[in-house]
C-alpha atoms as a PDB file:
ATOM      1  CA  UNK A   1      31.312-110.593  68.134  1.00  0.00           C
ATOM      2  CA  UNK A   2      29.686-113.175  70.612  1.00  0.00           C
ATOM      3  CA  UNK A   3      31.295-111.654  73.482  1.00  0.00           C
ATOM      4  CA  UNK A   4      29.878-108.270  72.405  1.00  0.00           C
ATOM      5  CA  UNK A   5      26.492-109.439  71.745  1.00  0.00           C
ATOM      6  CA  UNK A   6      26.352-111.286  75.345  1.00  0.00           C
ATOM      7  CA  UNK A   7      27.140-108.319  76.952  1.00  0.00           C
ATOM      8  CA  UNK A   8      24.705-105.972  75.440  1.00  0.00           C
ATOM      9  CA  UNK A   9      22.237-108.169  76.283  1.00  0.00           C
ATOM     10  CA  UNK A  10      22.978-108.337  79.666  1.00  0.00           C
ATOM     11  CA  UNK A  11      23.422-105.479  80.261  1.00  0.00           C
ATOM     12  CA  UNK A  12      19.713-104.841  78.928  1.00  0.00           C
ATOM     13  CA  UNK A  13      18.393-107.302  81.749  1.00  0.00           C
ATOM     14  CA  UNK A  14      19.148-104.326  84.479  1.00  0.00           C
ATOM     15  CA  UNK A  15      16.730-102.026  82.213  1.00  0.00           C
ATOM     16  CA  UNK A  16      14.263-104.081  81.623  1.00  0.00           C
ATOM     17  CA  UNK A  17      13.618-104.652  85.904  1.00  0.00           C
ATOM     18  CA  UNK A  18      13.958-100.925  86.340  1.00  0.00           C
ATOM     19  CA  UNK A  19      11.697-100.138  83.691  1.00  0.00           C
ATOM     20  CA  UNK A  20       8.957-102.203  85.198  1.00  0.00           C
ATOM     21  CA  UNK A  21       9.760-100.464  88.281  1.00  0.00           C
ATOM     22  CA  UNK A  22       9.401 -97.444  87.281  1.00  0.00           C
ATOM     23  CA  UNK A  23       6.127 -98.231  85.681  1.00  0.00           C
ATOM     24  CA  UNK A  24       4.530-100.044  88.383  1.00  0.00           C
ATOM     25  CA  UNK A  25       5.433 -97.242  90.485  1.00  0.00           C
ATOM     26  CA  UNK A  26       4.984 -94.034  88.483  1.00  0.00           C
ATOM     27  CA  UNK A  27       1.094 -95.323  87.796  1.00  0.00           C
ATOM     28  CA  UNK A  28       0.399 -95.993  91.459  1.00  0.00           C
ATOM     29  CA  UNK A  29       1.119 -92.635  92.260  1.00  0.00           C
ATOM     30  CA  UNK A  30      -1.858 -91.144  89.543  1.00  0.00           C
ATOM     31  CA  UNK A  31      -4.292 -89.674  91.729  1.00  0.00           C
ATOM     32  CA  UNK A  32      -7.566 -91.449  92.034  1.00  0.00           C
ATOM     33  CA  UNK A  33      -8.877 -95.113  92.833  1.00  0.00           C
ATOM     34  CA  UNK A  34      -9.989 -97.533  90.921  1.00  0.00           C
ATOM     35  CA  UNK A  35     -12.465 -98.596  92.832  1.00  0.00           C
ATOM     36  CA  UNK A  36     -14.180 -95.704  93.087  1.00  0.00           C
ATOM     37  CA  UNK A  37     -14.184 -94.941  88.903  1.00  0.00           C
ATOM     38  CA  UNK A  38     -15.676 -98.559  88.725  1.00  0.00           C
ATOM     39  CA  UNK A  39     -18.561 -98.332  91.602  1.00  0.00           C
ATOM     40  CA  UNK A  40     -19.168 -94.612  91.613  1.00  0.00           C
ATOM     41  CA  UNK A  41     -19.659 -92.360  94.278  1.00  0.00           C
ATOM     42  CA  UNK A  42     -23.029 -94.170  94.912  1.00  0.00           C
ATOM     43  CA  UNK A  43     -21.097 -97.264  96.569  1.00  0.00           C
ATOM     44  CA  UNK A  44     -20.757 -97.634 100.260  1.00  0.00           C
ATOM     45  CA  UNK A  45     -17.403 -98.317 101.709  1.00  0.00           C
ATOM     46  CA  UNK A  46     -17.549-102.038 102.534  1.00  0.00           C
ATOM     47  CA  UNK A  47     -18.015-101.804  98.210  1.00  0.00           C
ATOM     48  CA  UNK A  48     -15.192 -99.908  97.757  1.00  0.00           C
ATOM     49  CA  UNK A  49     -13.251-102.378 100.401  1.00  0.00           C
ATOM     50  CA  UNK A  50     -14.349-105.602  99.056  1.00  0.00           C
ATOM     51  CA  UNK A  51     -13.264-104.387  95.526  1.00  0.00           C
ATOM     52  CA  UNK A  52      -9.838-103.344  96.263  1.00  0.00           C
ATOM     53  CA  UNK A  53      -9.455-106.578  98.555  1.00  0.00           C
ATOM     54  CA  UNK A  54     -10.396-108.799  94.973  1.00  0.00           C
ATOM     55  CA  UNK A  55      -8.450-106.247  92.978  1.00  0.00           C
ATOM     56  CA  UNK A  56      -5.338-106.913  95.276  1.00  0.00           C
ATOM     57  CA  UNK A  57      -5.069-103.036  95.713  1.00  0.00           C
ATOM     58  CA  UNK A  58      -5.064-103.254  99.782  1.00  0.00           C
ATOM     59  CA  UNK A  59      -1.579-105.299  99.685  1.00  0.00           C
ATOM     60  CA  UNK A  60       1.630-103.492 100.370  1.00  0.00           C
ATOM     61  CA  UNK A  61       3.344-101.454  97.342  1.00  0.00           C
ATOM     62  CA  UNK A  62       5.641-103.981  97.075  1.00  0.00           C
ATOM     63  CA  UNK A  63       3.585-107.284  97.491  1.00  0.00           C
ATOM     64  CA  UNK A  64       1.881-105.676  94.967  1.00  0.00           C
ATOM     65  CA  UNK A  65       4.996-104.992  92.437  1.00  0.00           C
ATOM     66  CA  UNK A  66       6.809-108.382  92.763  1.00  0.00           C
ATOM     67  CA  UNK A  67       2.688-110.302  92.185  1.00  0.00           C
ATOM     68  CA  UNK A  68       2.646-107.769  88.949  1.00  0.00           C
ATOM     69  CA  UNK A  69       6.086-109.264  87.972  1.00  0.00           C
ATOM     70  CA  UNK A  70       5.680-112.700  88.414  1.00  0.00           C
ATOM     71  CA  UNK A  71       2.781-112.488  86.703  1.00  0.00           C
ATOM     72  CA  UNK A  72       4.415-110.365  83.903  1.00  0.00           C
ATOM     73  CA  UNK A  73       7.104-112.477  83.332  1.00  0.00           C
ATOM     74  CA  UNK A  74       4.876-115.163  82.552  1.00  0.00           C
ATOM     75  CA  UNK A  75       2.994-113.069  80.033  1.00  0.00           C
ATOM     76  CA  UNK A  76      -0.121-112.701  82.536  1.00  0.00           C
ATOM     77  CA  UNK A  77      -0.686-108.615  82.723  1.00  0.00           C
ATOM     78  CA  UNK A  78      -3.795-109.042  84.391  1.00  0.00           C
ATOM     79  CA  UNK A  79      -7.644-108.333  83.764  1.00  0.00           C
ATOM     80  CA  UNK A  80      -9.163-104.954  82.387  1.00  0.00           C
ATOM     81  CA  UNK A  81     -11.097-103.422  85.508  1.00  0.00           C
ATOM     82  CA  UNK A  82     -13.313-102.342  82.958  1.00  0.00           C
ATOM     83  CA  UNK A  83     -14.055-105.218  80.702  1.00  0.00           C
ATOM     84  CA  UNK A  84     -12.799-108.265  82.572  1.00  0.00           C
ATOM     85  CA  UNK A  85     -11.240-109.193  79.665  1.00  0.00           C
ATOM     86  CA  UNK A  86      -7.414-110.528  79.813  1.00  0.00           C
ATOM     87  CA  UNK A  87      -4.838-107.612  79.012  1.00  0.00           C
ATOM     88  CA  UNK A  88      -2.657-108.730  76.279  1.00  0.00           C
ATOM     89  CA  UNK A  89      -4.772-109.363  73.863  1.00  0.00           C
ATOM     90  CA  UNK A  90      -6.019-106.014  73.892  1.00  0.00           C
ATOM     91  CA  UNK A  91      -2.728-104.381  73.680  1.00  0.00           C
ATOM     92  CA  UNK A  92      -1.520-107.100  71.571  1.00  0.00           C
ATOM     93  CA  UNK A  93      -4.433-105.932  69.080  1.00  0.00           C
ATOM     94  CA  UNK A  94      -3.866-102.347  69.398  1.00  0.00           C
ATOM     95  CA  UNK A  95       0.040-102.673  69.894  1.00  0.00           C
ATOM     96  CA  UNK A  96      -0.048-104.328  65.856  1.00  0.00           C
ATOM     97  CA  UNK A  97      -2.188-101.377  64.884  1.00  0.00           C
ATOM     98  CA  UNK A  98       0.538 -98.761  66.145  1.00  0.00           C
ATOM     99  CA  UNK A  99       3.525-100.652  65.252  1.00  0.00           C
ATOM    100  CA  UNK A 100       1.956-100.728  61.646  1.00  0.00           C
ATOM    101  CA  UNK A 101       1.287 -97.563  61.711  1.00  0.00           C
ATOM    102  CA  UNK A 102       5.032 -96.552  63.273  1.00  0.00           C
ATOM    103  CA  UNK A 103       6.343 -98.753  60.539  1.00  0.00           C
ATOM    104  CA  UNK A 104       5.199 -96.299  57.826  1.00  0.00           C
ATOM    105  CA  UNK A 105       5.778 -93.528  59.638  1.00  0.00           C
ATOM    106  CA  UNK A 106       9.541 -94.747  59.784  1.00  0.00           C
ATOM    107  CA  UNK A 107       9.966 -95.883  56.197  1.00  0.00           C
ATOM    108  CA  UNK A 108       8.919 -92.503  55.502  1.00  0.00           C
ATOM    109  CA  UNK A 109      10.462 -90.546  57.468  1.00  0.00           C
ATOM    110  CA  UNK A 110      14.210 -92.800  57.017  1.00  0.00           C
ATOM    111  CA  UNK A 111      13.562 -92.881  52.657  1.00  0.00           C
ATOM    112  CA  UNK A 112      12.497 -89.233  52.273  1.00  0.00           C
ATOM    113  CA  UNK A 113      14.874 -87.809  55.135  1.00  0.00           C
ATOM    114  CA  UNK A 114      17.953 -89.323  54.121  1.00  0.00           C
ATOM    115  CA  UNK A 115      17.238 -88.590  50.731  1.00  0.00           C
ATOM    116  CA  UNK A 116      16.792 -85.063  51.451  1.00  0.00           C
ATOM    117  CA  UNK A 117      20.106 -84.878  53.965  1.00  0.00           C
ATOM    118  CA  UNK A 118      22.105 -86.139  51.444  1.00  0.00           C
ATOM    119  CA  UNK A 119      21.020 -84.214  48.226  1.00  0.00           C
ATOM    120  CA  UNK A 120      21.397 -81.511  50.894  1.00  0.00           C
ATOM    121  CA  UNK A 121      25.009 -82.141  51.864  1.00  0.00           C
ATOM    122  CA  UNK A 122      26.537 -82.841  48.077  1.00  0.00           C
ATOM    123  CA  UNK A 123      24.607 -79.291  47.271  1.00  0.00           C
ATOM    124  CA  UNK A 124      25.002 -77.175  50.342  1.00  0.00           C
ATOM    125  CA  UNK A 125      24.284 -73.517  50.291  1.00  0.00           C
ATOM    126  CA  UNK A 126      21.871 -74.269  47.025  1.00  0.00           C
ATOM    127  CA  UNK A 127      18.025 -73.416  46.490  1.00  0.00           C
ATOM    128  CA  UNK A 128      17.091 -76.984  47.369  1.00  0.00           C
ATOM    129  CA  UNK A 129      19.324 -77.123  50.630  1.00  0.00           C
ATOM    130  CA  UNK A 130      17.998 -73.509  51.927  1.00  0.00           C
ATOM    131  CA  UNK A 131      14.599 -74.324  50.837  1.00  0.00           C
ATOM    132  CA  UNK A 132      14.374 -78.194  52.584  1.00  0.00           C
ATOM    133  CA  UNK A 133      16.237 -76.911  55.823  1.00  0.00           C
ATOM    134  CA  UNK A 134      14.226 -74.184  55.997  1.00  0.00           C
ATOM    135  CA  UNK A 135      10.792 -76.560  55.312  1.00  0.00           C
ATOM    136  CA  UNK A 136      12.782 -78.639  58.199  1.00  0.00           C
ATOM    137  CA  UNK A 137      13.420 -76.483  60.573  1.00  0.00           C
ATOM    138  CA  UNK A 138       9.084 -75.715  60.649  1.00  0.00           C
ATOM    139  CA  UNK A 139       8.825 -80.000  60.246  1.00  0.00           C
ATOM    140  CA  UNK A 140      10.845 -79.941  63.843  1.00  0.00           C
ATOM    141  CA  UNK A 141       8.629 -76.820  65.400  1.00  0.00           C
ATOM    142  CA  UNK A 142       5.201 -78.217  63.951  1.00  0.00           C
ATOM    143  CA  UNK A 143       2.938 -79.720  66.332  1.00  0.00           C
ATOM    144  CA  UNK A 144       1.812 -83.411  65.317  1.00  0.00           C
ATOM    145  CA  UNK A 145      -2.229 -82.997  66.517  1.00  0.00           C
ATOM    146  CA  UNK A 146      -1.813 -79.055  64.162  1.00  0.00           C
ATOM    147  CA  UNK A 147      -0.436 -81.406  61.182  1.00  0.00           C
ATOM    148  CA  UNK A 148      -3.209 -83.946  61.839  1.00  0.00           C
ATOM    149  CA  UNK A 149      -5.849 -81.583  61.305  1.00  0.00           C
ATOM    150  CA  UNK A 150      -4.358 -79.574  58.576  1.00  0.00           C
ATOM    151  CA  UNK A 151      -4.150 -82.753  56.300  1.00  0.00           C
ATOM    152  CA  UNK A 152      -8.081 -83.866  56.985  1.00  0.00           C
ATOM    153  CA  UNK A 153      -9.090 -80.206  56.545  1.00  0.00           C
ATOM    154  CA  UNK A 154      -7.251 -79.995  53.030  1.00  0.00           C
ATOM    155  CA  UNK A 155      -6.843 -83.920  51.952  1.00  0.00           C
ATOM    156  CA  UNK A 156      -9.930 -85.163  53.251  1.00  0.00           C
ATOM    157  CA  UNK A 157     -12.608 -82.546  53.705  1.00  0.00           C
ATOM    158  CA  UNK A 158     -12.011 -80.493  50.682  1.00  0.00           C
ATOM    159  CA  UNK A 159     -10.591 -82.691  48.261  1.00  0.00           C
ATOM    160  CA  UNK A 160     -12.141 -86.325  49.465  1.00  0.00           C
ATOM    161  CA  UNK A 161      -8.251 -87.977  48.820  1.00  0.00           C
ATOM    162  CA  UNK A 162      -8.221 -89.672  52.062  1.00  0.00           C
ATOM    163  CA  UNK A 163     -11.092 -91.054  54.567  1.00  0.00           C
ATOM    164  CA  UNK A 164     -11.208 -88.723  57.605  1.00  0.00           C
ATOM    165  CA  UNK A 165      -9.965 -91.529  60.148  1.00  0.00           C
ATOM    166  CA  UNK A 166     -10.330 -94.963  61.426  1.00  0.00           C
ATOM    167  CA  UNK A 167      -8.467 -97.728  60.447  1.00  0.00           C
ATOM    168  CA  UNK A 168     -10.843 -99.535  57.273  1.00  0.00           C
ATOM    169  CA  UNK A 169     -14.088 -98.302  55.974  1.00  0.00           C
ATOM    170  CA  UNK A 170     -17.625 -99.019  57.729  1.00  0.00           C
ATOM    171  CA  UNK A 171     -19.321 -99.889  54.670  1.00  0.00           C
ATOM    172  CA  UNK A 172     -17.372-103.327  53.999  1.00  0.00           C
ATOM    173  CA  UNK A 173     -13.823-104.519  53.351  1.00  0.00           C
ATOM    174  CA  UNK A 174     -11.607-102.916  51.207  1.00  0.00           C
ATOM    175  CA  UNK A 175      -8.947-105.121  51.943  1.00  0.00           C
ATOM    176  CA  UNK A 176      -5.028-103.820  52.120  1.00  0.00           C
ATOM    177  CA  UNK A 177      -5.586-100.559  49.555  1.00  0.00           C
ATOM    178  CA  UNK A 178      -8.122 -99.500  51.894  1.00  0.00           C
ATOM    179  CA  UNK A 179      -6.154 -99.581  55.357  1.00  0.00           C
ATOM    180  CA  UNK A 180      -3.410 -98.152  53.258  1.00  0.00           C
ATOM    181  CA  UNK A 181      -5.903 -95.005  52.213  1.00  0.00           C
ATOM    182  CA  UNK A 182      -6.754 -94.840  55.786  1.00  0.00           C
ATOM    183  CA  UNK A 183      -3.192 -94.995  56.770  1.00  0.00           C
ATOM    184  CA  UNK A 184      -1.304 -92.423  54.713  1.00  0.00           C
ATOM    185  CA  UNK A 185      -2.775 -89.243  56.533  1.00  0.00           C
ATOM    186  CA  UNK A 186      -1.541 -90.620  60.308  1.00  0.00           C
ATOM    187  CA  UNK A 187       2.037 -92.011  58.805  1.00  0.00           C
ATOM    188  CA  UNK A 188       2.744 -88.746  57.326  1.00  0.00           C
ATOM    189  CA  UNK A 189       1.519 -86.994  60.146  1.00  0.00           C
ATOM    190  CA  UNK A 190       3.474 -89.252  62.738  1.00  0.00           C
ATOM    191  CA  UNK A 191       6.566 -89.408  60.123  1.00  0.00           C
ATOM    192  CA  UNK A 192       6.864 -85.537  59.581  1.00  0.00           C
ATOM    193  CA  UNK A 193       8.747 -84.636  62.775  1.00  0.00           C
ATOM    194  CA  UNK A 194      11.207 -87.817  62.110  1.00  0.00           C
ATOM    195  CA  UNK A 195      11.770 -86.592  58.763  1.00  0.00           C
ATOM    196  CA  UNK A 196      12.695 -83.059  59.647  1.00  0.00           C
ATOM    197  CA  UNK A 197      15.599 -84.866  62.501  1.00  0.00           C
ATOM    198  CA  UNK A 198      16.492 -87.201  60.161  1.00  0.00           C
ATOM    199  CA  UNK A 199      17.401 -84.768  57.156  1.00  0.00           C
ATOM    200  CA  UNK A 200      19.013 -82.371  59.256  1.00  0.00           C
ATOM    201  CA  UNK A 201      21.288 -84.956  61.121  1.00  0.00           C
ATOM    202  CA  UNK A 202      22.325 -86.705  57.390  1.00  0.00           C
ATOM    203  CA  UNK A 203      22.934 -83.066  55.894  1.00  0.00           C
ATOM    204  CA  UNK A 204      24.848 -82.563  59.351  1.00  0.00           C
ATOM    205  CA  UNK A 205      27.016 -85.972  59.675  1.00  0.00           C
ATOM    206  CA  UNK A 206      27.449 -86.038  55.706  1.00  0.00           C
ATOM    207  CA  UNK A 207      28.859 -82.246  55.770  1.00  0.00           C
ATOM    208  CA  UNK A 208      31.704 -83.481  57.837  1.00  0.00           C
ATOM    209  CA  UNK A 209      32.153 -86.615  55.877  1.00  0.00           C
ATOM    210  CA  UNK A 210      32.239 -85.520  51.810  1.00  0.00           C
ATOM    211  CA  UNK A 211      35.463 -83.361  52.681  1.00  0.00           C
ATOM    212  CA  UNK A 212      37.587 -86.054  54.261  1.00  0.00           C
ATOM    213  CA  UNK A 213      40.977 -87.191  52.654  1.00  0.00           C
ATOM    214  CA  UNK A 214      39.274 -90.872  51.788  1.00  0.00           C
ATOM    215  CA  UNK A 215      36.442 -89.236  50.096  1.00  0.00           C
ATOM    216  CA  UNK A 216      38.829 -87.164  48.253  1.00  0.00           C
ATOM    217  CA  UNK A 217      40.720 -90.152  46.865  1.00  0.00           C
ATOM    218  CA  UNK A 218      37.876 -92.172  45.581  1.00  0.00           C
ATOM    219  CA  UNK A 219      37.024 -89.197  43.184  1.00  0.00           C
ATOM    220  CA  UNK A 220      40.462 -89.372  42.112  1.00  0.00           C
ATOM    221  CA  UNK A 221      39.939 -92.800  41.582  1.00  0.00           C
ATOM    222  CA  UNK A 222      37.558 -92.101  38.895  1.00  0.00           C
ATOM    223  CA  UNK A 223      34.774 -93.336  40.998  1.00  0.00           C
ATOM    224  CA  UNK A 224      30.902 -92.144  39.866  1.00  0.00           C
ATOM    225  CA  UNK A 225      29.958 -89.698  42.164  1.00  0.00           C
ATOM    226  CA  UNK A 226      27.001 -91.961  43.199  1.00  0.00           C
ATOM    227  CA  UNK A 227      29.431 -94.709  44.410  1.00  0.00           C
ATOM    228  CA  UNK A 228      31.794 -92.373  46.037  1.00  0.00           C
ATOM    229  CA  UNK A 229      28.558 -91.128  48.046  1.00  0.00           C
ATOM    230  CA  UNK A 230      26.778 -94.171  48.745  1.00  0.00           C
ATOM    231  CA  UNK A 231      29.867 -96.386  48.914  1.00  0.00           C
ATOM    232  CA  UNK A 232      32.512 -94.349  50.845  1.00  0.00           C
ATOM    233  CA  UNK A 233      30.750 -91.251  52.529  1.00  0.00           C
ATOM    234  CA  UNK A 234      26.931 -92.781  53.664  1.00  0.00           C
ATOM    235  CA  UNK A 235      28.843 -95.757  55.289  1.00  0.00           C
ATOM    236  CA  UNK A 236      30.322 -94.074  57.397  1.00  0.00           C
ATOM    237  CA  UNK A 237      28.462 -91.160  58.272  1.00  0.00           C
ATOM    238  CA  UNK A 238      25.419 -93.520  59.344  1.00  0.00           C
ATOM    239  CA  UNK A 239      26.219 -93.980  62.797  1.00  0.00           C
ATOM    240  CA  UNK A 240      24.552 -90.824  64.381  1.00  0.00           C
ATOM    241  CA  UNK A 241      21.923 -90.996  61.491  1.00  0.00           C
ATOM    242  CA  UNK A 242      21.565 -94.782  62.485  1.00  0.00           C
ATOM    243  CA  UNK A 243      20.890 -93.104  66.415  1.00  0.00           C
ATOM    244  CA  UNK A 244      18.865 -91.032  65.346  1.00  0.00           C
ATOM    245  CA  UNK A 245      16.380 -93.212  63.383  1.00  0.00           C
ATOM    246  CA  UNK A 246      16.240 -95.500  65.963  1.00  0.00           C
ATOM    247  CA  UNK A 247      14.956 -93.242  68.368  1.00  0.00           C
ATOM    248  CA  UNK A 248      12.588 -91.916  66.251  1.00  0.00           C
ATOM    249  CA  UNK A 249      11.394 -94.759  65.700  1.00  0.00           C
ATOM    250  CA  UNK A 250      10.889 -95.599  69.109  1.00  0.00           C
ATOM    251  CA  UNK A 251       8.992 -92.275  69.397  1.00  0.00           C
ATOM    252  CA  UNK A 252       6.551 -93.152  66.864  1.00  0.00           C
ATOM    253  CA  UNK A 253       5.765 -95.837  68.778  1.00  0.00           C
ATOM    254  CA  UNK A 254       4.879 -93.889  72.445  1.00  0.00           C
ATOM    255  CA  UNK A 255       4.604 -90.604  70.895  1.00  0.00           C
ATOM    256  CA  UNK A 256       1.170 -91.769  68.751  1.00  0.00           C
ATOM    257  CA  UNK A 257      -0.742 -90.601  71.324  1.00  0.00           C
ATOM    258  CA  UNK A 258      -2.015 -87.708  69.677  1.00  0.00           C
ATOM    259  CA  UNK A 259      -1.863 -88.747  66.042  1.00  0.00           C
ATOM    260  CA  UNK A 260      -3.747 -91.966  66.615  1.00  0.00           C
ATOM    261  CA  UNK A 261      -6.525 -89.769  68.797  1.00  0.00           C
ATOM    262  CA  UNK A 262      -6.926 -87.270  66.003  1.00  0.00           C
ATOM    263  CA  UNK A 263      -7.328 -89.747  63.055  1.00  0.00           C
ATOM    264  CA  UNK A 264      -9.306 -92.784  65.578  1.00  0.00           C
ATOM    265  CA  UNK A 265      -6.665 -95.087  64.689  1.00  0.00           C
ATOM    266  CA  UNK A 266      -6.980 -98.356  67.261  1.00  0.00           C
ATOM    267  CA  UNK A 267      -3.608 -98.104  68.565  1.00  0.00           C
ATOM    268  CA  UNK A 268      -1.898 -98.446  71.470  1.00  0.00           C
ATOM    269  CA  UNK A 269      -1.697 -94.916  72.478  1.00  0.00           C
ATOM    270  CA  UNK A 270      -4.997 -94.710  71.942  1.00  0.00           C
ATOM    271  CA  UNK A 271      -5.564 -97.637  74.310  1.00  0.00           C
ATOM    272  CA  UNK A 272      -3.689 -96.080  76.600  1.00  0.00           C
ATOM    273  CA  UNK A 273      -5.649 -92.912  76.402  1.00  0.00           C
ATOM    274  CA  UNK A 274      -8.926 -94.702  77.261  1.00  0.00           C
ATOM    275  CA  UNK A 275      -7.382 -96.445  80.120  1.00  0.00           C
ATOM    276  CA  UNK A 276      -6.589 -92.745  81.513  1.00  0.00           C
ATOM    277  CA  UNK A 277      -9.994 -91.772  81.475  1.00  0.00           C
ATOM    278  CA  UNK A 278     -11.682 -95.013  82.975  1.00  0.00           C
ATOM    279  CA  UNK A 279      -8.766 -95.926  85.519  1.00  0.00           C
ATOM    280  CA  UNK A 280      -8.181 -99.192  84.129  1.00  0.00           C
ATOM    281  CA  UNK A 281      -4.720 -99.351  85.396  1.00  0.00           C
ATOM    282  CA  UNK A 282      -3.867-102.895  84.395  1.00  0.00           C
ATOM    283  CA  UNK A 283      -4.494-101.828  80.815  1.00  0.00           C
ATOM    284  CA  UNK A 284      -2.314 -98.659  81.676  1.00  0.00           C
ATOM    285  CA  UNK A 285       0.524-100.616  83.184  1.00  0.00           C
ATOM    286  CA  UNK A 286       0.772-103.673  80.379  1.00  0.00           C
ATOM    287  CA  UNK A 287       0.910-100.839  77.581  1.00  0.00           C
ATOM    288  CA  UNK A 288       3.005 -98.499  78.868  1.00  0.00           C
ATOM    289  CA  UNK A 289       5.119-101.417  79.472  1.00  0.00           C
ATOM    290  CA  UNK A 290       5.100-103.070  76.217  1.00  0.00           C
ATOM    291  CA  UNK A 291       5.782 -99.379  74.820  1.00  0.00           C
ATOM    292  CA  UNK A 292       8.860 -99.320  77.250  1.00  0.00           C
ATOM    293  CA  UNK A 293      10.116-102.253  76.372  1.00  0.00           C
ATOM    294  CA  UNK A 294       9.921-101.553  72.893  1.00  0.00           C
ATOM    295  CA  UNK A 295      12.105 -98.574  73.243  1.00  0.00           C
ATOM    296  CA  UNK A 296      14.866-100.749  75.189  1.00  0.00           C
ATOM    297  CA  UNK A 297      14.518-103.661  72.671  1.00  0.00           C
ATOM    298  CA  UNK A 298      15.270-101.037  69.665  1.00  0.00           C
ATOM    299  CA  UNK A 299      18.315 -99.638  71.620  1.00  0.00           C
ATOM    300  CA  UNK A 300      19.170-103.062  71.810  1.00  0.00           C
ATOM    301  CA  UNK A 301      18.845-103.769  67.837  1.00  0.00           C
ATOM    302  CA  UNK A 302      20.857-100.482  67.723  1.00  0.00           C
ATOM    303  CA  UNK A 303      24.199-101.251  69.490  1.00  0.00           C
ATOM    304  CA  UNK A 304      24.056-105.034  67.655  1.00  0.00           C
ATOM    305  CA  UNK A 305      23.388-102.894  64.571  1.00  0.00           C
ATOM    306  CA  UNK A 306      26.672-100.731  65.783  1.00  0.00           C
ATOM    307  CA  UNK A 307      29.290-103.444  65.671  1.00  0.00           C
ATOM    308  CA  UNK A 308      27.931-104.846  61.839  1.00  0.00           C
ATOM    309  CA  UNK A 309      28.455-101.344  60.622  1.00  0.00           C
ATOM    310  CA  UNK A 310      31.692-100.390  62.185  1.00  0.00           C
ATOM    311  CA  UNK A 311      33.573-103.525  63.386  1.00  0.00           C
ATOM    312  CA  UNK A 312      36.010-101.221  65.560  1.00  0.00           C
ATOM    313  CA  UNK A 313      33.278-101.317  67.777  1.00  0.00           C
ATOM    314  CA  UNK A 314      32.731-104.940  68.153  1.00  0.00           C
ATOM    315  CA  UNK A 315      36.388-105.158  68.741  1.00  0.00           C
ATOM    316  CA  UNK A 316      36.704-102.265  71.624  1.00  0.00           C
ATOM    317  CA  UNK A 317      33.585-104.050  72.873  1.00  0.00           C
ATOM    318  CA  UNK A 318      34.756-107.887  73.301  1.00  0.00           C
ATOM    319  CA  UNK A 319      37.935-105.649  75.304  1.00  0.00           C
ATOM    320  CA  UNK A 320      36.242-103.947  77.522  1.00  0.00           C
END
């Protein structure tokens, strides 16, 4: 198991350098200077020089890339071009805000989709597994920002449920039951997609599971049909639902772009959004790097996650 687990992670130490790599890279090649969205097209070009020389943006591409990862490393992402402020803490701040709010989404989204999937698979061809495939089949072809507005229109605007957006209410603190009013519409929202994979892969991986031999002999048994489901078939038809989930969940977490802009939620895709507009590329490069790393940190959890569930793994693993 040790061996396993200390090759997963280094193996992970070759992603993580070409992630940053890719993201130093891929954002110096957005059109546009900084220096110019900071002075305007009023400034004179010595400005515009003596900015990029303090900004460090006249150094080679890769002088520039190994100063950003030293610097990185250390947990020093820089200063916002457009507040002078340090970096992570604001993407710190707005990186709790979206990983609360991706949190929901994926209890949601795991509870009700697996729930679904498997009521689905031990009743297939019934009203409830047409009618939920069907409802996820238009989950998977829905777009998030449509959903978003849908729910204020209806939950919000005509019925007065749920505040319109934002993270708490203006008028004072409601304390937890109000962030959790203001975050039901976005978790839904963001969750909805998830849900729809998530049901469809359980229905799928449980399908091919219920009819096997083992399954076969633990209703023989005598075994409820609640143990012989939860016990014998859902063990070990979770890997590819276990995939699944994971990288939904690491979509929630770069893919709140939309949802967190439609309901004002101070996320980090919302940061990020911001940081488009103004230029502020150190903001831009710490959160889409904290997003990336995110992603390879859950893939990570994942294949650990692999080798409790299925031991066979662990074992071909430590042999490899």
């Amino acid at each position: 198991m040790r061996t396993y687990i200390l090759r997963r992670v280094v193996a992970t130490l070759p992603v993580l350098l070409g992630v940053s790599l890719v993201v130093f890279s891929f954002l110096k090649l957005v059109p546009g200077d900084p220096s110019h969205a900071l002075l305007g097209p009023e400034a004179t070009p010595a400005q515009y020089a003596a900015l990029r020389q303090a900004l460090g943006l006249d150094e080679p591409i890769h002088v520039q890339y190994l100063s950003w990862l030293n610097r990185a490393v250390r947990g020093d992402l820089g200063r916002s071009i457009e507040t002078r402020e340090p970096v992570l803490p604001i993407i710190w701040k707005s990186y709790q805000n979206s990983l609360l709010l991706a949190a929901a989404a994926f209890v949601y989204s795991t509870l009700v989709g697996m729930l679904i999937g498997i009521v689905s698979a031990t009743r297939p061809r019934s009203a409830f597994d047409r009618c939920t495939m069907l409802v996820a089949l238009f989950g998977v072809s829905m777009p998030a920002f449509w959903l978003g507005i849908m729910l204020i229109l209806l939950f919000s605007v005509q019925l007065g449920w749920f505040p319109v957006g934002g993270m708490s209410s203006v008028r004072g603190d409601g304390g937890a039951f109000d962030v959790l009013r203001h975050l039901t519409l976005p978790a839904v929202t963001l969750g909805t997609l998830s849900l729809a994979v998530v049901a469809r892969m359980t229905r799928s991986t449980m399908l091919e599971v219920v009819h096997q031999e083992y399954v076969r002999t633990a209703r023989a048994k005598g075994l409820r049909e609640w143990a012989v489901i939860g016990r014998h078939a859902l063990k070990n038809a979770l890997l590819p639902v276990l995939t699944v989930v994971a990288l939904q969940l690491g979509l929630n977490l770069g893919g709140a772009v939309l949802t967190e802009t439609v309901f004002s939620w101070p996320g980090l895709g919302r940061q990020i959004f911001r940081s488009i507009s103004t230029r502020d590329l150190p903001v831009l490069q710490g959160g889409t790097l904290i997003l990336a790393l995110s992603f390879v940190m859950i893939n990570l959890a994942v294949d650990l996650l692999y080798a409790v569930i299925d031991p066979r793994i662990r074992y071909r693993g430590g042999r490899e």
